[in-house]
Every structure is written in C-alpha cells, then in structure tokens.
C-alpha atoms as a PDB file:
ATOM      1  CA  UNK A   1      76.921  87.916  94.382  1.00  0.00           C
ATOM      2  CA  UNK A   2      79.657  86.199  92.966  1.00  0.00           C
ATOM      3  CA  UNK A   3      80.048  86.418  88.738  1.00  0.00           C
ATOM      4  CA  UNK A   4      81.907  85.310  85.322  1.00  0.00           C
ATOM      5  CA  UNK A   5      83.888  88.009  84.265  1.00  0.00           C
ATOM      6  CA  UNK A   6      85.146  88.356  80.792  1.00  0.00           C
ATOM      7  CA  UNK A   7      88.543  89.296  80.009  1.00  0.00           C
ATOM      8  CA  UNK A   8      90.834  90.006  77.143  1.00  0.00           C
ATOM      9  CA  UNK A   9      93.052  87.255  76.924  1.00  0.00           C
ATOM     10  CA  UNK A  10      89.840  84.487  77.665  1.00  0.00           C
ATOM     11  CA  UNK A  11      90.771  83.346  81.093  1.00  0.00           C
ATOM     12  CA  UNK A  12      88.003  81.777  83.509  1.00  0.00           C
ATOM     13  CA  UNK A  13      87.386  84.415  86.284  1.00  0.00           C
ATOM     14  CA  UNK A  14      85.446  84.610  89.447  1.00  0.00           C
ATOM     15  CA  UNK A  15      84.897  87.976  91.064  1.00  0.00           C
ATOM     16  CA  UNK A  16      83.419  87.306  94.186  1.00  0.00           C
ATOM     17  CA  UNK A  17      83.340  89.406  97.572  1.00  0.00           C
ATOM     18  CA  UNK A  18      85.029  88.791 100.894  1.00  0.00           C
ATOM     19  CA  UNK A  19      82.203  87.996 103.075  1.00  0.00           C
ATOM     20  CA  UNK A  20      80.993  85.496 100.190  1.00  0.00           C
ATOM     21  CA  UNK A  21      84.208  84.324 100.043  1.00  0.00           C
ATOM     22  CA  UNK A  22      84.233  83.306 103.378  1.00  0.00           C
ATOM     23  CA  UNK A  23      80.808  82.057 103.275  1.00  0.00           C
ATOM     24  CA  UNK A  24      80.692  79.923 100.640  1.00  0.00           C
ATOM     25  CA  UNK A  25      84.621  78.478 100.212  1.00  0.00           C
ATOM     26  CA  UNK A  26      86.338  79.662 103.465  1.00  0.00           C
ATOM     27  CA  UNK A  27      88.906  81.929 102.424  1.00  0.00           C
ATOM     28  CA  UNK A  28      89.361  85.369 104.123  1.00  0.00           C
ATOM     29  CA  UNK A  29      90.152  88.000 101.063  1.00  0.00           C
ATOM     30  CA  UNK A  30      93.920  87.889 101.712  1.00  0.00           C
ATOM     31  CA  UNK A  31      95.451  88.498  98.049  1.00  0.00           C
ATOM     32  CA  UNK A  32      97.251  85.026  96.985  1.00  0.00           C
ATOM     33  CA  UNK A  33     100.107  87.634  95.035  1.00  0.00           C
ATOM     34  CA  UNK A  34     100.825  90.719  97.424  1.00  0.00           C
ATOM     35  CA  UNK A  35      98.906  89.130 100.969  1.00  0.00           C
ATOM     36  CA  UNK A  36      97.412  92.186 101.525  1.00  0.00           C
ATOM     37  CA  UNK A  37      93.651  91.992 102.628  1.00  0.00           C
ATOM     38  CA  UNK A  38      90.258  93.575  99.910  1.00  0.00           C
ATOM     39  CA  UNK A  39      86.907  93.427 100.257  1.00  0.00           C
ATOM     40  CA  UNK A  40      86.225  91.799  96.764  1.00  0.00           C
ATOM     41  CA  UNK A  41      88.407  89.949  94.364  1.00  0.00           C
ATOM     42  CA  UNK A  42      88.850  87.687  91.364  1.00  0.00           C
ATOM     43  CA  UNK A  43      89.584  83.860  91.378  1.00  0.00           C
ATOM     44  CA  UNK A  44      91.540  83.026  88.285  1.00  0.00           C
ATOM     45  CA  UNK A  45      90.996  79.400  87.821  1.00  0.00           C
ATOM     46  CA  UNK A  46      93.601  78.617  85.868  1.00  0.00           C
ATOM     47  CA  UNK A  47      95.989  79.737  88.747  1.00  0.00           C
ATOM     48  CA  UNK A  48      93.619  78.301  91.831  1.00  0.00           C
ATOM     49  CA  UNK A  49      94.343  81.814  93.112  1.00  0.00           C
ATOM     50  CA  UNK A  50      92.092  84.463  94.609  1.00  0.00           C
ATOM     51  CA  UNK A  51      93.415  88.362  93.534  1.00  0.00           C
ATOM     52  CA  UNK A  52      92.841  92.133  94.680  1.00  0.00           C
ATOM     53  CA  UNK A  53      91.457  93.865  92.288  1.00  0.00           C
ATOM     54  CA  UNK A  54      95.278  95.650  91.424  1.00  0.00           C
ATOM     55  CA  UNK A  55      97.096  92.304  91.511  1.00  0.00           C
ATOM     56  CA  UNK A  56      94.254  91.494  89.215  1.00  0.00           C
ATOM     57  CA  UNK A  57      94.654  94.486  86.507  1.00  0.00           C
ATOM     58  CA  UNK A  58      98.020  93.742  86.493  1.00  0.00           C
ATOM     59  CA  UNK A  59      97.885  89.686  86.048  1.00  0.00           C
ATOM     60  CA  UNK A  60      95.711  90.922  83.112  1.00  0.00           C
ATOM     61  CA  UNK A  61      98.044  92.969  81.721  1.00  0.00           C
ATOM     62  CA  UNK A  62     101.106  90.715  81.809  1.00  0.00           C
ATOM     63  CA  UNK A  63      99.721  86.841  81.366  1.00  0.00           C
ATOM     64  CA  UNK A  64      99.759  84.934  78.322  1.00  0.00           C
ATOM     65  CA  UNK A  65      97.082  82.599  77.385  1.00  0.00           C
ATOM     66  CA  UNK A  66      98.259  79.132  76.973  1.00  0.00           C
ATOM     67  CA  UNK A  67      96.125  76.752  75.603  1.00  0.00           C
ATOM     68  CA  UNK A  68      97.451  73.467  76.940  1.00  0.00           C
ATOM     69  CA  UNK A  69      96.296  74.954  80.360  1.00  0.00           C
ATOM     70  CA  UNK A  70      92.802  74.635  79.548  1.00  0.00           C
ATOM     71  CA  UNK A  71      92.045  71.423  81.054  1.00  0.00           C
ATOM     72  CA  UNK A  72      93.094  72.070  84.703  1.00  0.00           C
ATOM     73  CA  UNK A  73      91.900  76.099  84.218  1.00  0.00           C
ATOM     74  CA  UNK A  74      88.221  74.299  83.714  1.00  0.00           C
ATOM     75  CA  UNK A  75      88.061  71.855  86.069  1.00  0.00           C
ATOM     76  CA  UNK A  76      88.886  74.359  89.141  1.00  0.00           C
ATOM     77  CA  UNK A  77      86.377  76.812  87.023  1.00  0.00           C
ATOM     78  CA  UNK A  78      83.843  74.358  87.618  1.00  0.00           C
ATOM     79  CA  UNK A  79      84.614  73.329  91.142  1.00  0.00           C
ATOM     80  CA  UNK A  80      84.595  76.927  92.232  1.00  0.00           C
ATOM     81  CA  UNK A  81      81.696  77.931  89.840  1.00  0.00           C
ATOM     82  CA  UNK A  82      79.524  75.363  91.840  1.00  0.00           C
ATOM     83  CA  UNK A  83      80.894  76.253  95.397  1.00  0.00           C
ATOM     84  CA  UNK A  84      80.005  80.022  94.880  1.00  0.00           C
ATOM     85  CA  UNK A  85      76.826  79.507  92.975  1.00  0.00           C
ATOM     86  CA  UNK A  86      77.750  80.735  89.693  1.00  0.00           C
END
C-alpha cells in the first residue's frame, strides 16, 4: 500500500510498489534517474518523478530544499496522493 514518507530535508514523498504503480497511475517501476527497473519506489513530488530506492538515498543525500518550490511540489503531492489512495 502506497505511503507518506518523511524525510530529512521535508520533501513530499510517495513510496509506492510496482504492481500499485501500475494499477493505480500506469507507470511500470522504470527509475525516472538511472531507467533501470524495482519493485517499489518513491515519487518525489516536487520532481513529478518516480525513484529506485538507491536513486532515492542518494537524491536525499544531495538535494536542497527550496522553498519557492512548494507550490508546484504540493499540487502534484495532491494529485498523486489521491490517484494512489494516500
């Protein structure tokens, strides 16, 4: 079942399986950074991209919250929050 996660830096994440994935929004659990397939991943709204869980650890480690992204980051929160039932 798909769910909020938290992270250090306060961006709006999704992790959310394949097969629910592909359910619920269509996608197929190819990573949107390195292309290669996983059977769960994260949807960082404030990118509109779906991530393995490495590109994921490592997006974490490197981004920088910016604040004037907030607007677009929650609307495709919401959008996705309501398409995969969270």
């Amino acid at each position: 079942m798909a769910k909020k996660v938290d992270n250090s830096k306060g961006f709006l994440v999704i992790e959310v399986s394949t097969p629910e994935l592909f359910a619920k929004v269509g996608g197929v659990g190819i990573c949107d950074y390195c292309n290669t397939p996983a059977e769960k991943g994260y949807y960082i709204a404030v990118l509109n991209r779906w991530y393995c869980p490495d590109c994921y650890a490592k997006f974490c480690g490197r981004a920088k919250y910016h604040q004037e992204d907030a607007p677009i980051e929650k609307q495709n929160y919401e959008v996705y929050a309501k398409l995969l039932g969270v």
